[in-house]
N, C-alpha and C. Protein backbone atom coordinates (compact mmCIF):
# COMPACT_ATOMS: atom_id res chain seq x y z
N UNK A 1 0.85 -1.18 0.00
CA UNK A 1 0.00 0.00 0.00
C UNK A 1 0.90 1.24 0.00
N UNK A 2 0.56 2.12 -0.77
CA UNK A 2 1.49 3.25 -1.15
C UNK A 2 0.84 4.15 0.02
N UNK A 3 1.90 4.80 0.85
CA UNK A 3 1.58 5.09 2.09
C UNK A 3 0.75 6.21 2.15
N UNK A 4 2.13 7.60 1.03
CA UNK A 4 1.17 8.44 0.67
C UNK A 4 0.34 8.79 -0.04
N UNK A 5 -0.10 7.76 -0.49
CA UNK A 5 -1.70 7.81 -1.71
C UNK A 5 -2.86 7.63 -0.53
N UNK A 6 -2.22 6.97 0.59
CA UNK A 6 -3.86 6.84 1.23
C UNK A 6 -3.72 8.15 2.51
N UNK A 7 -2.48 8.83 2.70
CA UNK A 7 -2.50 9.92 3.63
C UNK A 7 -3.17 11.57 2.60
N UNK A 8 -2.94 11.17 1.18
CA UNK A 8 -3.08 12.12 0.26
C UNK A 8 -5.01 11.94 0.21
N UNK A 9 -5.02 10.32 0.07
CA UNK A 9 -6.42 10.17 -0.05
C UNK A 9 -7.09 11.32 1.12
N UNK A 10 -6.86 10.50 2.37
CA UNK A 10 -7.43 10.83 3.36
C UNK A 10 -7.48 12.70 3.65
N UNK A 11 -6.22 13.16 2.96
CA UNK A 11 -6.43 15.03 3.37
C UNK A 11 -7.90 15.28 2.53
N UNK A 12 -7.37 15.13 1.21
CA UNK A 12 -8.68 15.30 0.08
C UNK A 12 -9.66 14.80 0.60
N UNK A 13 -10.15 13.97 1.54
CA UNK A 13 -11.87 13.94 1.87
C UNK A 13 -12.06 14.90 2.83
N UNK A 14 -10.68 14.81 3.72
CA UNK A 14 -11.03 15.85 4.82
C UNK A 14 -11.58 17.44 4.41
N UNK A 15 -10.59 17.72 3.35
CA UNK A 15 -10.77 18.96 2.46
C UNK A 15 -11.96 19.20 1.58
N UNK A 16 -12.61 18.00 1.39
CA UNK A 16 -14.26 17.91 0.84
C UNK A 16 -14.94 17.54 1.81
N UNK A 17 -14.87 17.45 2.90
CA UNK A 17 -16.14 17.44 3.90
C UNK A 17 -16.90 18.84 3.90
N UNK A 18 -17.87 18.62 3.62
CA UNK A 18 -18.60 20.26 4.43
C UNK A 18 -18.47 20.41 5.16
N UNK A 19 -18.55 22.03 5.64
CA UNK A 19 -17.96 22.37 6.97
C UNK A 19 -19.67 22.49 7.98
N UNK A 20 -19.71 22.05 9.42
CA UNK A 20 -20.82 22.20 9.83
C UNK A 20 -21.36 23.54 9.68
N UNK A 21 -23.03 23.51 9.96
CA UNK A 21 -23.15 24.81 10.02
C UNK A 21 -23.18 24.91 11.23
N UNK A 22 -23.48 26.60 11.55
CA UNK A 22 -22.89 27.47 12.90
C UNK A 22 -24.61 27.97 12.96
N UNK A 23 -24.72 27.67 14.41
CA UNK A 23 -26.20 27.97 14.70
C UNK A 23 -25.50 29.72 15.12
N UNK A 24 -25.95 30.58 14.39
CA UNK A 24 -25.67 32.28 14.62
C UNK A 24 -26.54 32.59 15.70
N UNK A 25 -27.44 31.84 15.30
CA UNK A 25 -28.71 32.63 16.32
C UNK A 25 -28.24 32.39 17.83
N UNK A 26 -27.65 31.31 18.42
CA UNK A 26 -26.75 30.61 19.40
C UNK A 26 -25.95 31.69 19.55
N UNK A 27 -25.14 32.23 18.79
CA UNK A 27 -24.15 33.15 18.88
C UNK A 27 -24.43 34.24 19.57
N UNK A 28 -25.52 35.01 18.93
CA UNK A 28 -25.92 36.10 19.02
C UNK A 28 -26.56 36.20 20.56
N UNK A 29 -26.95 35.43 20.94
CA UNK A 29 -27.76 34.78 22.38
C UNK A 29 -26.80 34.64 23.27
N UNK A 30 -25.59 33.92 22.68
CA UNK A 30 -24.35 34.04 23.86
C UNK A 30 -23.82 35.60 23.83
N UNK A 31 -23.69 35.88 23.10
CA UNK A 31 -23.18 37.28 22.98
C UNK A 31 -23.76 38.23 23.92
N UNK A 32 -24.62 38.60 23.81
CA UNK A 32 -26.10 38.79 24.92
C UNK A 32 -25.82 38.06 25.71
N UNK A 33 -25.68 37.15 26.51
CA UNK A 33 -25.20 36.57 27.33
C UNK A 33 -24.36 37.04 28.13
N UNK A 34 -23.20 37.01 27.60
CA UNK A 34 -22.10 36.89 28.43
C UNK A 34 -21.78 38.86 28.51
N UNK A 35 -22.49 39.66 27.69
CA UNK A 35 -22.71 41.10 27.96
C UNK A 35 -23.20 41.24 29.42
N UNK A 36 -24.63 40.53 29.52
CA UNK A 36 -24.79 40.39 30.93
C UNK A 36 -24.25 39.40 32.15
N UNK A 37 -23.76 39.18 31.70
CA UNK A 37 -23.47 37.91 32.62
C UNK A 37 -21.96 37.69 33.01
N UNK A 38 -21.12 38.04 31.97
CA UNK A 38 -19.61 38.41 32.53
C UNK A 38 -18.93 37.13 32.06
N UNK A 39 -19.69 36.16 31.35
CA UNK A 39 -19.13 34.95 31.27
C UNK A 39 -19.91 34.45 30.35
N UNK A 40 -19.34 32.88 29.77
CA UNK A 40 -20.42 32.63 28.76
C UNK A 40 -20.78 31.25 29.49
N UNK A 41 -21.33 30.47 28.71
CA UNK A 41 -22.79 29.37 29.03
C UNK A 41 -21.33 28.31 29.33
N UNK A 42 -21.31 27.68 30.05
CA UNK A 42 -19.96 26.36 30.25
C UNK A 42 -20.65 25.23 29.66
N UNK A 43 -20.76 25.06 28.19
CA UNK A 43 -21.14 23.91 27.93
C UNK A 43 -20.86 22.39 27.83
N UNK A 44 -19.22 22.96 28.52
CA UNK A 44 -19.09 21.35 28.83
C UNK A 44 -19.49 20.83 30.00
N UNK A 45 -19.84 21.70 31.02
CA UNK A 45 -20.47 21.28 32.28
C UNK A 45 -22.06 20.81 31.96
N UNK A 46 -22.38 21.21 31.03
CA UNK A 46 -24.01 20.68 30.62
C UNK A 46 -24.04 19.06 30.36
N UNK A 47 -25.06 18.51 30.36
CA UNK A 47 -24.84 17.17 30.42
C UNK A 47 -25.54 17.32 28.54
N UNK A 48 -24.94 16.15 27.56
CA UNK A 48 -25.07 15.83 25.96
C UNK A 48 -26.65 15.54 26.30
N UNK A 49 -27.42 15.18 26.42
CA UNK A 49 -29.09 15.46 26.61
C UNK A 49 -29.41 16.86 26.60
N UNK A 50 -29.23 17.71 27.23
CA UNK A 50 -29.46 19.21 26.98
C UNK A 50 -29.24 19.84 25.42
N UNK A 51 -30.74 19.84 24.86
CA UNK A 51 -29.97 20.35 23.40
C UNK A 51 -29.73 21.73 23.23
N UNK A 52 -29.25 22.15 22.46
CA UNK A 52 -28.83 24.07 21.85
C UNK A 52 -30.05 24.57 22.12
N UNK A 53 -31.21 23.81 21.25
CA UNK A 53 -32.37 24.61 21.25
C UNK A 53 -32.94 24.95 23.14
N UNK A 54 -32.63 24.29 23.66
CA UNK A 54 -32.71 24.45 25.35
C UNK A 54 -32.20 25.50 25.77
N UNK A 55 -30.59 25.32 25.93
CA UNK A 55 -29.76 26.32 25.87
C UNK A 55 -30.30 27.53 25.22
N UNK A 56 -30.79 27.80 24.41
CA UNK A 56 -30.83 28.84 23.68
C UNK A 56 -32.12 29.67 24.18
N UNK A 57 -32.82 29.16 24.33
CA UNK A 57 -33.91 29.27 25.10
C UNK A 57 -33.77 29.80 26.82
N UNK A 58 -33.22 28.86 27.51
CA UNK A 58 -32.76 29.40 28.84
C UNK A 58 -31.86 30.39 29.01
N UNK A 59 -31.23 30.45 27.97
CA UNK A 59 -30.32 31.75 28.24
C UNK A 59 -31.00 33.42 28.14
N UNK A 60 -31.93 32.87 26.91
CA UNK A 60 -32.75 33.98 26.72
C UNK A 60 -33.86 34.79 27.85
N UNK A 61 -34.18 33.52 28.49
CA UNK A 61 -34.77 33.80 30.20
C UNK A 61 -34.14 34.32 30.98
N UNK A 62 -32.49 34.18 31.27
CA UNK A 62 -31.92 34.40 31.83
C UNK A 62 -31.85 35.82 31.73
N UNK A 63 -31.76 36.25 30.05
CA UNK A 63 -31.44 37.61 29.65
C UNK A 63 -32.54 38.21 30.09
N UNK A 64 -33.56 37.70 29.88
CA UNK A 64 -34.65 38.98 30.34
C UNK A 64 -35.18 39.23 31.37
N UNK A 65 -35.10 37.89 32.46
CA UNK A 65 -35.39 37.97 33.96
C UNK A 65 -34.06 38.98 34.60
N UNK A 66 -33.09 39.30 33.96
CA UNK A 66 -31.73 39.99 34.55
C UNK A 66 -30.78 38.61 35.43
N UNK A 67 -31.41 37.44 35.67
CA UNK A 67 -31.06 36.53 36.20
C UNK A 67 -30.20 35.52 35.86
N UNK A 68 -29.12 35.21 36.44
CA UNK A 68 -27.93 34.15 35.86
C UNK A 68 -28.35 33.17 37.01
N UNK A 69 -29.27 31.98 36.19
CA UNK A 69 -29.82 30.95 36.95
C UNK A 69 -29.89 29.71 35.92
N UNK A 70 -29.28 29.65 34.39
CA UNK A 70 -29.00 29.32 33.55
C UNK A 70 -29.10 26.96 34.44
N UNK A 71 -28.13 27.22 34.98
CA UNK A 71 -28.33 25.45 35.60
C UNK A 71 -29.38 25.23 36.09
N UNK A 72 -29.95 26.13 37.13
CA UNK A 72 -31.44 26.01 38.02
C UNK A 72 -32.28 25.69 36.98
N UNK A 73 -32.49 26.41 35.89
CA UNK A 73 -33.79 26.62 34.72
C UNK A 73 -33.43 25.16 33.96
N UNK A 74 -32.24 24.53 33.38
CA UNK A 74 -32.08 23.51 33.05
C UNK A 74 -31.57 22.46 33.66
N UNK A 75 -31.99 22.76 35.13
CA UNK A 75 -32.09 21.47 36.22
C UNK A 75 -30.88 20.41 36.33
N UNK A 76 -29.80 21.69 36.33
CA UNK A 76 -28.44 20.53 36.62
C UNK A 76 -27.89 20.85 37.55
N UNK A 77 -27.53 20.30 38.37
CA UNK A 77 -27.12 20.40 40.16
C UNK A 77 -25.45 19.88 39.71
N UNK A 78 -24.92 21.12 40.27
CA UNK A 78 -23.31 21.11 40.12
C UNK A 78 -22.37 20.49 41.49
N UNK A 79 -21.92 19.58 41.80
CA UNK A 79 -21.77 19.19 42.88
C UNK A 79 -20.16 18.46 42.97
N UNK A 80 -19.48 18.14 44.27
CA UNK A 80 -17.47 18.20 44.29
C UNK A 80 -17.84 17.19 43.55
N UNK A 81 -18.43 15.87 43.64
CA UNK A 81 -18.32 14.42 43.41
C UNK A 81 -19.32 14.14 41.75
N UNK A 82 -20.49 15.15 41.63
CA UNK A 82 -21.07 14.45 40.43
C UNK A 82 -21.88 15.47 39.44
N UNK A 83 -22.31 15.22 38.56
CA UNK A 83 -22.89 16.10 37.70
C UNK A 83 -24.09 15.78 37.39
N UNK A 84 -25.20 16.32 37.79
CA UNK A 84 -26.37 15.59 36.93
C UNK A 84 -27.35 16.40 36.13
């Protein structure tokens, strides 16, 4: 197997993958966000069940209640030992 025909292969698909799209509207919401809030959303502390559209949504509560309660509203208890 010709080594670099399949490392050459492999750039060229990488280089034809589409690139994901970028939820803006997400953006624009964090942006707003973290204007009020001093910080942005820690989404790796969120548990993979929580979708964007959630997020996106609770943050927006957050923005308009003046309130950074962002875990309370999507019911994740931050704790030394566990995450839920």
């Amino acid at each position: 197997m010709d080594r670099n025909k399949s490392v050459s292969d492999f750039m060229n698909s990488f280089l034809a993958t589409p690139e994901p799209e970028l939820d803006n509207e997400y953006y624009e919401i964090e942006k707003q966000y973290i204007q009020h809030f001093g910080h942005s959303v820690p989404r790796e502390m969120l548990p993979d069940s929580i979708s964007m559209e959630q997020i996106k949504q609770v943050m927006k509560k957050c923005i308009l209640s003046e309130t950074d309660n962002l875990f309370e509203l999507l019911r994740v208890t931050i704790n030394d030992d566990y995450l839920y």
